[in-house]
C-alpha atoms as a PDB file:
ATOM      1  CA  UNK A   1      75.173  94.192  43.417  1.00  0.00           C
ATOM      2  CA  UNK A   2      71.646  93.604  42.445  1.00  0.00           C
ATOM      3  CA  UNK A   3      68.677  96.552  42.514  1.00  0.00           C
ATOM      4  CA  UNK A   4      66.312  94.231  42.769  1.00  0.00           C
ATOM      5  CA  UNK A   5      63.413  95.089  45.443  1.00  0.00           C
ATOM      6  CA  UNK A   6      60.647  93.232  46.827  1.00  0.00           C
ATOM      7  CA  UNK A   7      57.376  94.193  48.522  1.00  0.00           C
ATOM      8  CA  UNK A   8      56.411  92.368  51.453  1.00  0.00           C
ATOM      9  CA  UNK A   9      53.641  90.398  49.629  1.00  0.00           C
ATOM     10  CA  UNK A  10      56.716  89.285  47.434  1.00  0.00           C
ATOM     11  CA  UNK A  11      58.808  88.195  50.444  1.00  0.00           C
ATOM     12  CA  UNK A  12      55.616  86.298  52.067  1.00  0.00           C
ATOM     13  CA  UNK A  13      54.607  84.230  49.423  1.00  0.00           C
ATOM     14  CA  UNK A  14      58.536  83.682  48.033  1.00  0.00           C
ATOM     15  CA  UNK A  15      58.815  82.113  51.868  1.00  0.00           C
ATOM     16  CA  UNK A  16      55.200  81.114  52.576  1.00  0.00           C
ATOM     17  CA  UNK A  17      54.952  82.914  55.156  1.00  0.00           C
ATOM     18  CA  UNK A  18      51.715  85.044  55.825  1.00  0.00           C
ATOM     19  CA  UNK A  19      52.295  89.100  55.293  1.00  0.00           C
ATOM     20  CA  UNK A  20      51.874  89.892  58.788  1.00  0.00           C
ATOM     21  CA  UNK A  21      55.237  87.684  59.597  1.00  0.00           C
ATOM     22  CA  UNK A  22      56.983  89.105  57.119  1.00  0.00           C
ATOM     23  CA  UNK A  23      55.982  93.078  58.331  1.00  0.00           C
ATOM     24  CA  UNK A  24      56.803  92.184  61.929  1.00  0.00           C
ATOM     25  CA  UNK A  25      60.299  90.453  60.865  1.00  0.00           C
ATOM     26  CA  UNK A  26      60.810  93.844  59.310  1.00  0.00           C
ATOM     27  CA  UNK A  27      59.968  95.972  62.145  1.00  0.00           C
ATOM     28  CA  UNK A  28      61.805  94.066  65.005  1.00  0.00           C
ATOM     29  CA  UNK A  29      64.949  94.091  62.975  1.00  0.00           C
ATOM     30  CA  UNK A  30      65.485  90.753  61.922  1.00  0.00           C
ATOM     31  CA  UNK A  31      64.990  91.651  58.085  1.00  0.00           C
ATOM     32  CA  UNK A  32      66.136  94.979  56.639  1.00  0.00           C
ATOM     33  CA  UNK A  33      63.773  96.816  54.698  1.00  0.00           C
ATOM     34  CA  UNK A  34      63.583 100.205  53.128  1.00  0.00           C
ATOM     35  CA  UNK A  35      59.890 102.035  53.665  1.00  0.00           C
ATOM     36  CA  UNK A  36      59.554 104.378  50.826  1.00  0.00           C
ATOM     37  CA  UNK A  37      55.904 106.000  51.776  1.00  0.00           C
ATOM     38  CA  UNK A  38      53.778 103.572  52.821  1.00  0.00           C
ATOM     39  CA  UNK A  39      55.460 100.347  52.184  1.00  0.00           C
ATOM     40  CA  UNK A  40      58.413  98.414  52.823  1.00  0.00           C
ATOM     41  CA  UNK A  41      60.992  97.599  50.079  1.00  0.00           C
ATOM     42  CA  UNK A  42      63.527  94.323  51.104  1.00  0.00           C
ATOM     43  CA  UNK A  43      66.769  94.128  48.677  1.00  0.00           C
ATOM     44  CA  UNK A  44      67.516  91.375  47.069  1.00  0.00           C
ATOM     45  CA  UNK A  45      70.737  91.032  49.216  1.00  0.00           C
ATOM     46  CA  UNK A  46      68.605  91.550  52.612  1.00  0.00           C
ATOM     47  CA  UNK A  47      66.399  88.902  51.492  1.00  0.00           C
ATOM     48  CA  UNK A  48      69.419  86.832  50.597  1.00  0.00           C
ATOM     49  CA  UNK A  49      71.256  87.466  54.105  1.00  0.00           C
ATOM     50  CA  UNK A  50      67.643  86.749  55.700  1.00  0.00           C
ATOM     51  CA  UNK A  51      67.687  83.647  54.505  1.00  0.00           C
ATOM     52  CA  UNK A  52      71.075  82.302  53.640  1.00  0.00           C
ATOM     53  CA  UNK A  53      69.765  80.963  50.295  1.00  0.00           C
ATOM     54  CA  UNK A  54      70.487  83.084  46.887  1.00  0.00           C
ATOM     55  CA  UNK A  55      67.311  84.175  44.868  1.00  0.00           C
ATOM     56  CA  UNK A  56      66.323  83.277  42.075  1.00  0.00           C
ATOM     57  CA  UNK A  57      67.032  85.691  39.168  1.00  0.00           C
ATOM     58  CA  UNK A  58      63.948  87.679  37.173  1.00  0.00           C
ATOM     59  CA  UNK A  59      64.544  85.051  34.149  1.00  0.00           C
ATOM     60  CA  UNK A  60      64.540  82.059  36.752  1.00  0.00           C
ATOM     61  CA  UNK A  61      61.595  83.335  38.683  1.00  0.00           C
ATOM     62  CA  UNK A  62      59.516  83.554  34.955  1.00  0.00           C
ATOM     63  CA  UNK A  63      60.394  79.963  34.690  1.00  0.00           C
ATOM     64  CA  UNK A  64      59.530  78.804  37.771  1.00  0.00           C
ATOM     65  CA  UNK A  65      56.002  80.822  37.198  1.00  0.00           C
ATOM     66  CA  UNK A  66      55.432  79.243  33.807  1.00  0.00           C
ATOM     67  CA  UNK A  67      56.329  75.475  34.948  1.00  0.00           C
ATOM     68  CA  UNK A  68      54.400  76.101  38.304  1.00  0.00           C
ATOM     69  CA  UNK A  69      51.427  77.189  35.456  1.00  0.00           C
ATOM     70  CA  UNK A  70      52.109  74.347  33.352  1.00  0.00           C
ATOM     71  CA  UNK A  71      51.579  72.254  36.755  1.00  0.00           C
ATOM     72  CA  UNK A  72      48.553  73.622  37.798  1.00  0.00           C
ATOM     73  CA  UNK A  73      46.394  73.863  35.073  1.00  0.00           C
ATOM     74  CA  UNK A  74      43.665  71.225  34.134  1.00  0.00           C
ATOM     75  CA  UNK A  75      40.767  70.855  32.470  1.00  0.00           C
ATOM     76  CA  UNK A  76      37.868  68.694  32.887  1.00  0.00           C
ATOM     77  CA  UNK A  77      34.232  67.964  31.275  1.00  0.00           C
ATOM     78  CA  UNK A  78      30.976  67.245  32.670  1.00  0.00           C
ATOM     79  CA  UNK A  79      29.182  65.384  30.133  1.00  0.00           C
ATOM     80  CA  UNK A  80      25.329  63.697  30.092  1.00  0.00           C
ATOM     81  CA  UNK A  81      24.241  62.086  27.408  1.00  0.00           C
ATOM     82  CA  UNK A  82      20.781  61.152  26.957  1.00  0.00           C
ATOM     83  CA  UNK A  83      19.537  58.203  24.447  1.00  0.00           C
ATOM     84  CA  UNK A  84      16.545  57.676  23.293  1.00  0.00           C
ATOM     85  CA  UNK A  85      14.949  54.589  21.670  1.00  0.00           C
ATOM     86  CA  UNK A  86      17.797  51.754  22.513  1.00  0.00           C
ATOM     87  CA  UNK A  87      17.383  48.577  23.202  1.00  0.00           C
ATOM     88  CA  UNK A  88      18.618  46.728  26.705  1.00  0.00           C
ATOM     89  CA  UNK A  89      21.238  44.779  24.089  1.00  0.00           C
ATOM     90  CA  UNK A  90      22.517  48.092  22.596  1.00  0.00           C
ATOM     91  CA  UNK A  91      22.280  49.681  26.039  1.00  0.00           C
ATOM     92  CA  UNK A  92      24.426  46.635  27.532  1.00  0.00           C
ATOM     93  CA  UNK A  93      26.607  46.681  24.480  1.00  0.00           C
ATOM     94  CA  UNK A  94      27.434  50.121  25.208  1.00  0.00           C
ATOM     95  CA  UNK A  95      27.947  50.415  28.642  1.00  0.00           C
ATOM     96  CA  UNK A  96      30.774  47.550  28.286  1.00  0.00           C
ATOM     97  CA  UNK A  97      32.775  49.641  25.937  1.00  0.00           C
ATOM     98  CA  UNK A  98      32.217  52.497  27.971  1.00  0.00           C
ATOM     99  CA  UNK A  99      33.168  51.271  31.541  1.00  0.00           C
ATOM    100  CA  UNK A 100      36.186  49.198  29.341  1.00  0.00           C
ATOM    101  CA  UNK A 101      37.434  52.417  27.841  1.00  0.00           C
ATOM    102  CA  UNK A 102      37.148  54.358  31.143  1.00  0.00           C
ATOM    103  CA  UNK A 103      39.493  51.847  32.836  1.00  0.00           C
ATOM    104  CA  UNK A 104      41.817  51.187  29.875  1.00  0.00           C
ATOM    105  CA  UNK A 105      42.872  54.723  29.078  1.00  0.00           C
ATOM    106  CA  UNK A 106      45.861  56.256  28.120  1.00  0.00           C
ATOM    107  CA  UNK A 107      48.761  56.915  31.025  1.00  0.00           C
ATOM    108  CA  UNK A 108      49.315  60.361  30.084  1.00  0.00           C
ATOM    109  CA  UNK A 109      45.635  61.179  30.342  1.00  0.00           C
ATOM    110  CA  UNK A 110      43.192  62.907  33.127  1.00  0.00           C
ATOM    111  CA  UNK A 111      41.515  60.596  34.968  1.00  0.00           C
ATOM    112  CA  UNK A 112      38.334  58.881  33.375  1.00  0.00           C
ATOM    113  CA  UNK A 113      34.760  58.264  35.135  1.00  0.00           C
ATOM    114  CA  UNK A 114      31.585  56.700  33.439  1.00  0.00           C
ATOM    115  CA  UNK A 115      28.535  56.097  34.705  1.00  0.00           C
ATOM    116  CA  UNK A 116      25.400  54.623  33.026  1.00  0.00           C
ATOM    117  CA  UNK A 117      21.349  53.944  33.691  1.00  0.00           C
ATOM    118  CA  UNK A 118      18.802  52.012  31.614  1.00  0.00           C
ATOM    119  CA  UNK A 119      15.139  53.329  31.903  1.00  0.00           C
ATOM    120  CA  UNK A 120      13.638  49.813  30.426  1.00  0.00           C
ATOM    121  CA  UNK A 121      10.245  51.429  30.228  1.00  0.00           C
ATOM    122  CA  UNK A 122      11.364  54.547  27.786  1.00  0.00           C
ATOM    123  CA  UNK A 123      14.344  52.485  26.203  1.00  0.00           C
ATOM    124  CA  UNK A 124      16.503  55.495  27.309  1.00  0.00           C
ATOM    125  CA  UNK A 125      20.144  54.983  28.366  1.00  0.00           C
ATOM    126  CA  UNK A 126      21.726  57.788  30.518  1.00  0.00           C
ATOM    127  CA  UNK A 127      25.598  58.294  30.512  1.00  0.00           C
ATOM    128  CA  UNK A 128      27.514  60.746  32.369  1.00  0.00           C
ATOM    129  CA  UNK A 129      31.238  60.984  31.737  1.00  0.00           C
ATOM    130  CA  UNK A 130      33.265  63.042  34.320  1.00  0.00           C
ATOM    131  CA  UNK A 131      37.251  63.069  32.528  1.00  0.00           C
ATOM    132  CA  UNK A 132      39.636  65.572  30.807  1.00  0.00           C
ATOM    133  CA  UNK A 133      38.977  66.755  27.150  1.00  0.00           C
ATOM    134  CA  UNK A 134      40.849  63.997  25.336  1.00  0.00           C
ATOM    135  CA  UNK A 135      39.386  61.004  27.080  1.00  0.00           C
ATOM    136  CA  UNK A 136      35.823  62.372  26.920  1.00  0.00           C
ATOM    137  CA  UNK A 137      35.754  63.245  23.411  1.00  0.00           C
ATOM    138  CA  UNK A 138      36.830  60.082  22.471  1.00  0.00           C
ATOM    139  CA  UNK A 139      34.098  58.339  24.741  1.00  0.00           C
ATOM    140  CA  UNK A 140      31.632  60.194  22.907  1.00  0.00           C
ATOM    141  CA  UNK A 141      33.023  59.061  19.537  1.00  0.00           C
ATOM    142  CA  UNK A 142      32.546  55.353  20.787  1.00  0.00           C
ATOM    143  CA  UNK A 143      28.822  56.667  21.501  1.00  0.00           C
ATOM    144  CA  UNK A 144      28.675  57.725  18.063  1.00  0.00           C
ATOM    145  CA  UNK A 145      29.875  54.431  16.333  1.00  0.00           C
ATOM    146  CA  UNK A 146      28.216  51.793  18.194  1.00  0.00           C
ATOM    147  CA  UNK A 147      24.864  54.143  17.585  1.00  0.00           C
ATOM    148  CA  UNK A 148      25.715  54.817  13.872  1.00  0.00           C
ATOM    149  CA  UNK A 149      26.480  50.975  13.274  1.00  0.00           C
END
């Protein structure tokens, strides 16, 4: 036998259900609940019964947490980069590599977007790069060597 409680935010987001369902499942008598003051308490085996499924154990349910964490999280970077005093060649040069790279990136990475605009009349060559960490730092080491070569 299990002491295991659960509130009935607990319950409503273990079933996706909204709270509401969950309080008036408890007070028709289709789920048994405990109210200690103001709020109800739903056993492990209750919750169990309820559903016909077993829950998951506290050392399950941290797992599930940390791989549903590992799912969810993402990063991303905004990046504009603003060059001065390049010529249309460079420019052109550049924006192949850049639009090549953007398309030709790794499987494992974030998704990759480049865009670019050439002011001919202030040589200036505007790139914005929308992508995860990895894939953005290494468009701005391409940046780097076709500007340092």
């Amino acid at each position: 036998m299990s002491d295991r409680f659960y509130s009935v935010e607990q319950v409503a987001e273990h079933l996706g259900l909204h709270v509401r369902t969950i309080r008036n499942y408890v007070r028709d008598g289709r789920l048994t609940a405990v109210r200690i003051g103001k709020q109800y308490r739903i056993a492990q085996e209750d919750l169990e019964a309820f559903t016909g499924r077993p829950m998951p154990g506290p050392s399950e349910e941290a797992a599930g947490r940390r791989q549903h964490a590992e799912v969810r999280q993402h990063s991303e970077v905004s990046s504009i980069v603003e060059i001065d005093g390049i010529s249309r060649e460079t420019a052109d040069r550049l924006t192949i590599l850049l639009v090549g790279s953007a398309t030709n990136h790794r499987p494992d990475d974030d998704p990759l977007r480049i865009e670019t605009a050439y002011d001919a009349e202030r040589n200036r060559l505007k790139v914005i790069v929308l992508g995860g960490l990895g894939p953005t730092a290494r468009v701005l080491d391409y940046i780097e060597g076709v500007l340092t070569s």
